[in-house]
N, C-alpha and C. Protein backbone atom coordinates (compact mmCIF):
# COMPACT_ATOMS: atom_id res chain seq x y z
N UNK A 1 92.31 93.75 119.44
CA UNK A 1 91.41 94.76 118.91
C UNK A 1 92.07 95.53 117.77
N UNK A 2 93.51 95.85 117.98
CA UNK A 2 93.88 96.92 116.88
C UNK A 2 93.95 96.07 115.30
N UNK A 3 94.68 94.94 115.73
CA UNK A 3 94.67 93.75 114.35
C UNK A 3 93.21 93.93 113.83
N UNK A 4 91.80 93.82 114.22
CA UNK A 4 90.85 93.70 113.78
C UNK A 4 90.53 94.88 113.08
N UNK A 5 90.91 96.29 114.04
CA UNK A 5 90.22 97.19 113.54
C UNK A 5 91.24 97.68 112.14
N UNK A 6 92.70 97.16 112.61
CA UNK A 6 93.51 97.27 111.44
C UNK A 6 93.06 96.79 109.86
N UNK A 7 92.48 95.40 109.98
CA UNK A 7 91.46 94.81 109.04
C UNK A 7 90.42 95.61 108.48
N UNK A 8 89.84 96.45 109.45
CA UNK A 8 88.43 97.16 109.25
C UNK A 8 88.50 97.57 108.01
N UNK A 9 90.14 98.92 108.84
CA UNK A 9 90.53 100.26 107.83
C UNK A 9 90.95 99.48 106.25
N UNK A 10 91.52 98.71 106.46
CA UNK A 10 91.84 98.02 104.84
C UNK A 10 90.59 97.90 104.58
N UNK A 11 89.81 97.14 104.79
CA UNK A 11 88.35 96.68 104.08
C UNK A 11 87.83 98.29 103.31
N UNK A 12 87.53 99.04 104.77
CA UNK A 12 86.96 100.46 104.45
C UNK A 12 88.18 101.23 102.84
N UNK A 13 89.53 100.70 103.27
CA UNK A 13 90.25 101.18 101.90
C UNK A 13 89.55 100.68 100.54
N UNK A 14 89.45 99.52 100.47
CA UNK A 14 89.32 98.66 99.35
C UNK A 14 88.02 99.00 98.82
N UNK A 15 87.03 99.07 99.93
CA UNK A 15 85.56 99.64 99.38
C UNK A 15 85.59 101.06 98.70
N UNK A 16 86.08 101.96 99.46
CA UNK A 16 85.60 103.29 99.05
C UNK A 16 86.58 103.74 97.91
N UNK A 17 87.67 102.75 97.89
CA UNK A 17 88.65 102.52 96.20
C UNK A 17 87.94 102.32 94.88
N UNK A 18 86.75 101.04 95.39
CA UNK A 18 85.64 100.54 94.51
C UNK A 18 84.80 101.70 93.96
N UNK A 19 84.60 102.01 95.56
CA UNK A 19 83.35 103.09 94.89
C UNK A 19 83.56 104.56 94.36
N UNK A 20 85.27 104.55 94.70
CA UNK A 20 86.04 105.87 93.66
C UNK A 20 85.75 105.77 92.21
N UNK A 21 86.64 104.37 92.01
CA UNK A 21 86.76 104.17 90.66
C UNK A 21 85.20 103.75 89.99
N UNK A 22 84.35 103.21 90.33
CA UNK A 22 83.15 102.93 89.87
C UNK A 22 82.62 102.09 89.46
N UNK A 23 83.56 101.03 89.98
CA UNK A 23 83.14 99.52 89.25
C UNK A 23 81.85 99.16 89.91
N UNK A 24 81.84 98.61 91.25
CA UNK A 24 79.95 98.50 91.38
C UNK A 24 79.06 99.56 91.28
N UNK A 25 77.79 99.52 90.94
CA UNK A 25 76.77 99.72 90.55
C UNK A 25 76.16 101.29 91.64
N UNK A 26 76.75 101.00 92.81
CA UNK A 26 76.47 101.98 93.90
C UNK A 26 77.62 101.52 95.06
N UNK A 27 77.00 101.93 96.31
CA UNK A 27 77.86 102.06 97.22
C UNK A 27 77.67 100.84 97.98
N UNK A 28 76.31 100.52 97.81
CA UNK A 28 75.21 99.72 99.42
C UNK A 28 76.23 98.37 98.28
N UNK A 29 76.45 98.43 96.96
CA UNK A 29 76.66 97.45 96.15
C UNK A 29 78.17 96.40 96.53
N UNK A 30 78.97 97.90 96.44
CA UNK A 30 80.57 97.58 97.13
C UNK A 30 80.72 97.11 98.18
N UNK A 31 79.97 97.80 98.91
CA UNK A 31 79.84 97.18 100.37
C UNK A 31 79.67 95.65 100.29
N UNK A 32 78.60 95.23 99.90
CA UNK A 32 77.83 93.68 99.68
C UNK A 32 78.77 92.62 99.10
N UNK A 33 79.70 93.67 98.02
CA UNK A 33 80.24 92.56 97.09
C UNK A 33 81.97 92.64 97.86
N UNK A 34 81.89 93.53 98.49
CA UNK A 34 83.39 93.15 99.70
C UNK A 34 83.27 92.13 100.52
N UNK A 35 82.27 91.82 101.23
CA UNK A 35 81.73 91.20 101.96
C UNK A 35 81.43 89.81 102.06
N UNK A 36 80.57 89.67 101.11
CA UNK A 36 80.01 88.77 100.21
C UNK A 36 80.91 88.21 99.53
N UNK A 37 82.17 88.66 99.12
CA UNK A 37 83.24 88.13 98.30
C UNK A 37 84.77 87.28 98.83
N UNK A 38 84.56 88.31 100.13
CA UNK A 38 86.25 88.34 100.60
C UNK A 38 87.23 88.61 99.82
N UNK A 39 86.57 89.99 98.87
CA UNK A 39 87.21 90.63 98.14
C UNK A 39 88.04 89.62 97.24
N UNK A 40 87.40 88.90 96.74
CA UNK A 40 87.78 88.09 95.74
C UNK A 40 87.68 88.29 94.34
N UNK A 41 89.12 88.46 93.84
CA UNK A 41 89.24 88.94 92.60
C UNK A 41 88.18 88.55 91.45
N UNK A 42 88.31 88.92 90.66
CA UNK A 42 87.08 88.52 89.42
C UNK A 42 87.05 89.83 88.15
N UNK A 43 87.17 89.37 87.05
CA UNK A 43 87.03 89.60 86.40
C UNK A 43 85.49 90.41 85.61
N UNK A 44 84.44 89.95 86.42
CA UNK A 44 83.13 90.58 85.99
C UNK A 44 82.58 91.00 87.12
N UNK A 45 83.16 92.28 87.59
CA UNK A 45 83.00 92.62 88.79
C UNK A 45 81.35 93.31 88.78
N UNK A 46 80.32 93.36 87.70
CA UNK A 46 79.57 94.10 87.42
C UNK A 46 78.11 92.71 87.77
N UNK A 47 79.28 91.43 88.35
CA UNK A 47 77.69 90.55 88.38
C UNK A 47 77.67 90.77 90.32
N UNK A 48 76.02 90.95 90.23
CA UNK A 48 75.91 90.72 91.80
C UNK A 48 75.73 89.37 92.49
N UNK A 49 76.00 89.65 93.68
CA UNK A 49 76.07 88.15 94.56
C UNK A 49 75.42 87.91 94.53
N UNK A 50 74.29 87.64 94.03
CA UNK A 50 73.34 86.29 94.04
C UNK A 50 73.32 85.42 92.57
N UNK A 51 74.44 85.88 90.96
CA UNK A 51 74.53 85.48 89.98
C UNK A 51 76.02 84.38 90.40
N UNK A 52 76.85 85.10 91.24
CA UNK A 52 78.42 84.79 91.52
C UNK A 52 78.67 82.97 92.27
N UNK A 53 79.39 82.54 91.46
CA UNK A 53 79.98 80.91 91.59
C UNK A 53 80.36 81.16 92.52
N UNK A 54 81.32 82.12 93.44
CA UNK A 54 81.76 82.29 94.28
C UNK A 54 81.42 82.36 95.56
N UNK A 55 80.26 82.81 95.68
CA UNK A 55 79.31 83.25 96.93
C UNK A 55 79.35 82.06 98.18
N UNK A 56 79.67 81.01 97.64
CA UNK A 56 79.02 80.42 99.51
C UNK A 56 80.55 79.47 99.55
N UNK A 57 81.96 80.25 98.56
CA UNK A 57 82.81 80.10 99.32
C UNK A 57 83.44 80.07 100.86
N UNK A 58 84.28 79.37 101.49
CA UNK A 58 84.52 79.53 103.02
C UNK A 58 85.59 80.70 102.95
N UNK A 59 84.99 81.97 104.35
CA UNK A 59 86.05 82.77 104.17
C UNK A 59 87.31 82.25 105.16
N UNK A 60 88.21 82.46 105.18
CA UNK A 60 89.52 82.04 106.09
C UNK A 60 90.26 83.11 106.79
N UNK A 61 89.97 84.63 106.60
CA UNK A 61 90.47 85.63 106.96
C UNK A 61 89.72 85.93 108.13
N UNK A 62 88.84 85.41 108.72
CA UNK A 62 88.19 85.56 110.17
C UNK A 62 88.47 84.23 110.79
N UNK A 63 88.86 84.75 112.43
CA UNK A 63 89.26 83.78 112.97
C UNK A 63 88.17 83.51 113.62
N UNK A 64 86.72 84.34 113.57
CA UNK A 64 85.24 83.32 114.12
C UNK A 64 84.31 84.40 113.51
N UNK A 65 83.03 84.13 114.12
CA UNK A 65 81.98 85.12 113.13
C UNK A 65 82.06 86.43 114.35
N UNK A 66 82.35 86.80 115.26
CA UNK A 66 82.45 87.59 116.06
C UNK A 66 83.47 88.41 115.79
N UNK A 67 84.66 87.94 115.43
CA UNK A 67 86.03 89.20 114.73
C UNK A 67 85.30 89.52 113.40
N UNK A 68 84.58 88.78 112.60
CA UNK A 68 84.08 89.16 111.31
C UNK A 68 82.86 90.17 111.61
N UNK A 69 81.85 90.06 112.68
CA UNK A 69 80.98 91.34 113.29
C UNK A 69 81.50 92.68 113.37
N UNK A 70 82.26 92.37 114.30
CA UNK A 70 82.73 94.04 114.52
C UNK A 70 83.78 94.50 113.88
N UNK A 71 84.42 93.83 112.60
CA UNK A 71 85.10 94.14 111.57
C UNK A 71 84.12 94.82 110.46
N UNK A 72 82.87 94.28 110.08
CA UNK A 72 82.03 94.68 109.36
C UNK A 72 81.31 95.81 109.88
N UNK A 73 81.22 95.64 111.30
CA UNK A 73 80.50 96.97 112.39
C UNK A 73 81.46 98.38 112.10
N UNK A 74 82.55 98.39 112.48
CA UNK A 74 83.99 99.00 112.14
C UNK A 74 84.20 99.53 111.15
N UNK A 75 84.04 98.38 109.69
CA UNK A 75 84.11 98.78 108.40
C UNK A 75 83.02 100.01 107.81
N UNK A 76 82.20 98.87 108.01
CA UNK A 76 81.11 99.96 107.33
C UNK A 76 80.69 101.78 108.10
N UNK A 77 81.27 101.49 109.77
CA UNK A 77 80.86 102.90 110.16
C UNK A 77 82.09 104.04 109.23
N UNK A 78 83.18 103.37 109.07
CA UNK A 78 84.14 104.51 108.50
C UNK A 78 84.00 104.53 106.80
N UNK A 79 83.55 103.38 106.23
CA UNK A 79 82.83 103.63 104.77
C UNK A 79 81.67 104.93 104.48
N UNK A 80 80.57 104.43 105.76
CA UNK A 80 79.61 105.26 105.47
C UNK A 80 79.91 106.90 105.93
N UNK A 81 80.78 107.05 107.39
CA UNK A 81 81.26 107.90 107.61
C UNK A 81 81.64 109.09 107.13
N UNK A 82 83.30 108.58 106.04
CA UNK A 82 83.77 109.16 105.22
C UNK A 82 82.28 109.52 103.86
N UNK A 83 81.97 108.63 103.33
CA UNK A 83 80.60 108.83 102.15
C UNK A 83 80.00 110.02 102.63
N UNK A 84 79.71 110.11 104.10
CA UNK A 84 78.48 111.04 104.58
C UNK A 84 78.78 112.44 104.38
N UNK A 85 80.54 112.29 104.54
CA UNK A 85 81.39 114.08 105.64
C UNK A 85 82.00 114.05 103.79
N UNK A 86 82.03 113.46 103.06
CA UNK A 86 83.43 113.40 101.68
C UNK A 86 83.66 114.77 101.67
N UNK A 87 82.69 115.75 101.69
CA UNK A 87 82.96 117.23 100.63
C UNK A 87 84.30 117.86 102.13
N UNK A 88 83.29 117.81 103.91
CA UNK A 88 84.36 117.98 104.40
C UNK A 88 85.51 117.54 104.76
N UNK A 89 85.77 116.47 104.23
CA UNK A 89 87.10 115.42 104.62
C UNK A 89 87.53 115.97 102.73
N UNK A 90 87.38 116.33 102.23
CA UNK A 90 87.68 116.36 101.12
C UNK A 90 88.62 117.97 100.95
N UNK A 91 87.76 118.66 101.89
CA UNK A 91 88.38 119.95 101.61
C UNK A 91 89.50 119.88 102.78
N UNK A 92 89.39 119.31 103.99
CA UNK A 92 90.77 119.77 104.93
C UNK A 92 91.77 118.85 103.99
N UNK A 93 91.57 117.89 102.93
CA UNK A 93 92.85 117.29 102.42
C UNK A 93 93.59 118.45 101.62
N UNK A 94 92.52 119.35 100.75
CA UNK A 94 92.88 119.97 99.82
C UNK A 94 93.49 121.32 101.05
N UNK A 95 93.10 121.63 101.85
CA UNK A 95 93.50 122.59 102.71
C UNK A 95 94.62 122.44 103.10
N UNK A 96 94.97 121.28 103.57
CA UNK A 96 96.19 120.97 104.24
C UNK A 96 97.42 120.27 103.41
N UNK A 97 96.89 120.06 101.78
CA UNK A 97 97.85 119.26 101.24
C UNK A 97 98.45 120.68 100.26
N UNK A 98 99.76 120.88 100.60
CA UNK A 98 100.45 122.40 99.62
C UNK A 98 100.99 121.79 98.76
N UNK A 99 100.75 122.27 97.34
CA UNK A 99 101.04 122.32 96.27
C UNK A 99 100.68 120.55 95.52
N UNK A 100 99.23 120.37 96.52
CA UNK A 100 99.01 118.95 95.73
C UNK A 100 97.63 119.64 95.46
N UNK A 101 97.15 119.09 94.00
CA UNK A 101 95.51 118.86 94.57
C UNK A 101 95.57 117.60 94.48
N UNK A 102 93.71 117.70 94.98
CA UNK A 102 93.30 116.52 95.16
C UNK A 102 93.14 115.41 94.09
N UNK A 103 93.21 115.78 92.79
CA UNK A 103 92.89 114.94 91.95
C UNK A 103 94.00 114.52 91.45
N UNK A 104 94.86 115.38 91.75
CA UNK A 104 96.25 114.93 91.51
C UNK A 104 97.14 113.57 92.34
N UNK A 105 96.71 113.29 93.07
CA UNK A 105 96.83 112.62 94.58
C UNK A 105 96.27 111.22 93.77
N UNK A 106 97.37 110.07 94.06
CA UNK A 106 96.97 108.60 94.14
C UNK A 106 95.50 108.69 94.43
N UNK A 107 94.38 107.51 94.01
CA UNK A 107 93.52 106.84 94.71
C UNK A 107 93.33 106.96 95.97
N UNK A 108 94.86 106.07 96.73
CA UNK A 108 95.05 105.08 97.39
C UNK A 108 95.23 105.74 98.62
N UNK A 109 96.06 106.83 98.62
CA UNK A 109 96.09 108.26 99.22
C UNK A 109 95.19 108.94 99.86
N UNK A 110 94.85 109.29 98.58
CA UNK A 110 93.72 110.03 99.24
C UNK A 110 92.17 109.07 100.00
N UNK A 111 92.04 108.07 99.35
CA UNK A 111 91.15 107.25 100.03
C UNK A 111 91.52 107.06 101.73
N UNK A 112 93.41 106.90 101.92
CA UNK A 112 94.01 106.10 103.20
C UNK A 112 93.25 107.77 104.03
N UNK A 113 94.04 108.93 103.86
CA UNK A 113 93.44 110.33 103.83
C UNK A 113 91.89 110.57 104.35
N UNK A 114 91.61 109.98 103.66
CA UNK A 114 90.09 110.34 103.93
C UNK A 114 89.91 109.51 105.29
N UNK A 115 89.34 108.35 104.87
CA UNK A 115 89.49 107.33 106.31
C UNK A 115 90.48 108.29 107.92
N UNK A 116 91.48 108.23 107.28
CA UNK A 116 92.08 108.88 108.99
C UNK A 116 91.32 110.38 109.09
N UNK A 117 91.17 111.07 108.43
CA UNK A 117 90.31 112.34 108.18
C UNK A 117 89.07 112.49 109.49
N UNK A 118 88.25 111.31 108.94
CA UNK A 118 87.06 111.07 109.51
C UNK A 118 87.24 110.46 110.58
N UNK A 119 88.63 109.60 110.96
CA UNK A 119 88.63 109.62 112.29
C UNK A 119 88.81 110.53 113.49
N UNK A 120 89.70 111.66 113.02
CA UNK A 120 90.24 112.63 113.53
C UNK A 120 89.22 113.65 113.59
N UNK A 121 88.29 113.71 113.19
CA UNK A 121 87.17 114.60 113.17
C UNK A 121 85.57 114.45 113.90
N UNK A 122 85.82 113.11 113.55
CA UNK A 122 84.68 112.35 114.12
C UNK A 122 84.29 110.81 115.18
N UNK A 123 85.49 110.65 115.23
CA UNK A 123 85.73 109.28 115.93
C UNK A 123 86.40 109.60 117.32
N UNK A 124 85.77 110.25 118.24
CA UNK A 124 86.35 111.29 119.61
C UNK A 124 86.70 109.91 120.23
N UNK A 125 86.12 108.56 120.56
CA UNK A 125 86.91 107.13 120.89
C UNK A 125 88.12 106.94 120.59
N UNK A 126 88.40 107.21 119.08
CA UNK A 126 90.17 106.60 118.67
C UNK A 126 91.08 108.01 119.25
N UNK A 127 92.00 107.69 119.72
CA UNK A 127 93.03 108.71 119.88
C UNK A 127 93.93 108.94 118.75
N UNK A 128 93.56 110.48 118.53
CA UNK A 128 94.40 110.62 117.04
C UNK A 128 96.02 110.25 116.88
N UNK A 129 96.65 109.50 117.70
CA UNK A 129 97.76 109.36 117.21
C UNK A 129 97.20 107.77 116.37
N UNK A 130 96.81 107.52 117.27
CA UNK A 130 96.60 105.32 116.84
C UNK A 130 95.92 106.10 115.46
N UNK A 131 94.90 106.76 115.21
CA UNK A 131 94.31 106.89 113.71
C UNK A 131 95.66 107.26 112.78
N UNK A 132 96.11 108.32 112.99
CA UNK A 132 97.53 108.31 112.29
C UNK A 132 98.48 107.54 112.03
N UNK A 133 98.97 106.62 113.37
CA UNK A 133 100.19 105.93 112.85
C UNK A 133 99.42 104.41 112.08
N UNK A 134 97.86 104.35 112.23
CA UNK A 134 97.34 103.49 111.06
C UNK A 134 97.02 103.78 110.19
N UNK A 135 97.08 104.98 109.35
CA UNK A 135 97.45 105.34 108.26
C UNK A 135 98.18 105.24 107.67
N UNK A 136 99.66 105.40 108.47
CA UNK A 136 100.67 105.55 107.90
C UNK A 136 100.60 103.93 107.58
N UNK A 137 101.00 103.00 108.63
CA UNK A 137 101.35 101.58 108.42
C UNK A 137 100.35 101.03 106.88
N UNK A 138 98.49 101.66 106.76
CA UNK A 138 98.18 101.53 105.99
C UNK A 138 98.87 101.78 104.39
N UNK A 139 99.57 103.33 104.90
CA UNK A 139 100.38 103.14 103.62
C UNK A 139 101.38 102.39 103.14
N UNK A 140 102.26 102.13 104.26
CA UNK A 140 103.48 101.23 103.60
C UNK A 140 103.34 100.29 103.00
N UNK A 141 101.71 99.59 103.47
CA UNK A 141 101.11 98.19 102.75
C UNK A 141 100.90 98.85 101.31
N UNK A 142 99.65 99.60 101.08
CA UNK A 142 99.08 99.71 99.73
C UNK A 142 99.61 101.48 99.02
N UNK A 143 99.81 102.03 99.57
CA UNK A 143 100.78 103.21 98.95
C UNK A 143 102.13 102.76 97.89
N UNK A 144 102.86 104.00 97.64
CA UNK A 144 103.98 104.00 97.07
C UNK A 144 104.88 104.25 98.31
N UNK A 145 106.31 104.40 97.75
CA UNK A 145 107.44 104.33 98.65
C UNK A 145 107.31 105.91 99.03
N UNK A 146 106.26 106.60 98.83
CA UNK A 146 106.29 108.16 99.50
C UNK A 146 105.06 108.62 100.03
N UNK A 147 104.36 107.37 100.18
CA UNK A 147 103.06 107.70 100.71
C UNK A 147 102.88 107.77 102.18
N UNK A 148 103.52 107.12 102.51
CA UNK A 148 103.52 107.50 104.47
C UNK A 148 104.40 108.72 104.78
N UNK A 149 105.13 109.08 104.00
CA UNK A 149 105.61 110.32 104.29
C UNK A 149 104.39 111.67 104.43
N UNK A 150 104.04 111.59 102.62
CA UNK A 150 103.15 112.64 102.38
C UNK A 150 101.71 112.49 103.80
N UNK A 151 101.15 110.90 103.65
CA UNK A 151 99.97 110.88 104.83
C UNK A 151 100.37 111.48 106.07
N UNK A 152 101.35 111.18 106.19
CA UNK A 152 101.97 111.87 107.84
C UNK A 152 102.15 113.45 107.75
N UNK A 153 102.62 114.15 106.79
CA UNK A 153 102.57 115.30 106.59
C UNK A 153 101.20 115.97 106.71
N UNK A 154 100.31 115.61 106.13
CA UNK A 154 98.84 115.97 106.24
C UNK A 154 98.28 115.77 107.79
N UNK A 155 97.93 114.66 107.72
CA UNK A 155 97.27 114.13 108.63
C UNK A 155 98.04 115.15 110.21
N UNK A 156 99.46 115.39 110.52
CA UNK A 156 99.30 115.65 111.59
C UNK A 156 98.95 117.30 111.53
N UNK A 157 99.51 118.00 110.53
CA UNK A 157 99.01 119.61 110.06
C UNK A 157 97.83 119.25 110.72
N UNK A 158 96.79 118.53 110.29
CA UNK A 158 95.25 118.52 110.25
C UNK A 158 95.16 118.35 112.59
N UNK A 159 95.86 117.71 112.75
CA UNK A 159 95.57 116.76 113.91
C UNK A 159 95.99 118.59 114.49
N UNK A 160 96.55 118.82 114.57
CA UNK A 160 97.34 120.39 115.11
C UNK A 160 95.93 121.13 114.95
């Protein structure tokens, strides 16, 4: 279960990265074209899946269509989640992060941030340590060499 849901939180990273920076069209869009893609690189990220050569590629990162269900079940509740709460997951970052703002803050950060945010607030199932120490591990993957520090600094202020 945690490997999968570990998968989720990356997916949920990579989307709501998309829909920071603004490359698809909307949100319902990122979602579709994560999905739909297996986040497969491309260069014209602005064509939708039903124009894309790519589309009825085989994915290989699911080991059946049932880990790929409740990875997408998983994904999308902490995509839409975080989307729904942003202004309040947005302000306990800025609350709890001293002498950062928010815009000042990596992407990658504050996206990993947000995600554990909304677990810790709203996900009364996960026990806030497992949301935390998958943050952190999230960072060591896609952060800098000081990003699991700073996430851990926040995140447990917040958890307190």
């Amino acid at each position: 279960m945690a490997n999968k849901r570990r998968k989720a939180r990356e997916a949920a990273l990579q989307i709501l990265y998309m829909v920071e920076i603004g490359k698809p069209k909307d949100q319902a869009h990122a979602v579709r074209r994560y999905w739909d893609h297996d986040w497969v690189v491309e260069s014209d990220c602005h064509l939708c899946p039903e124009e894309c050569k790519d589309r009825d590629k085989p994915k290989s990162r699911f080991s059946s269509p049932v880990n790929r269900l409740a990875e997408i079940r998983f994904t999308e509740q902490l995509v839409n989640g975080v989307l729904d709460n942003w202004e309040e997951i947005d302000h306990q970052i800025e609350e709890h992060s001293h002498n950062w703002k928010l815009n000042r803050m990596s992407s990658i950060d504050r996206n990993i941030l947000r995600i554990a945010i909304f677990e810790l607030l709203f996900c009364d199932e996960i026990p806030p340590k497992v949301s935390i120490n998958e943050a952190i591990e999230i960072a060591k993957t896609y952060g800098d060499k000081n990003s699991p520090a700073f996430i851990n600094g926040i995140l447990d202020q917040i958890e307190k």
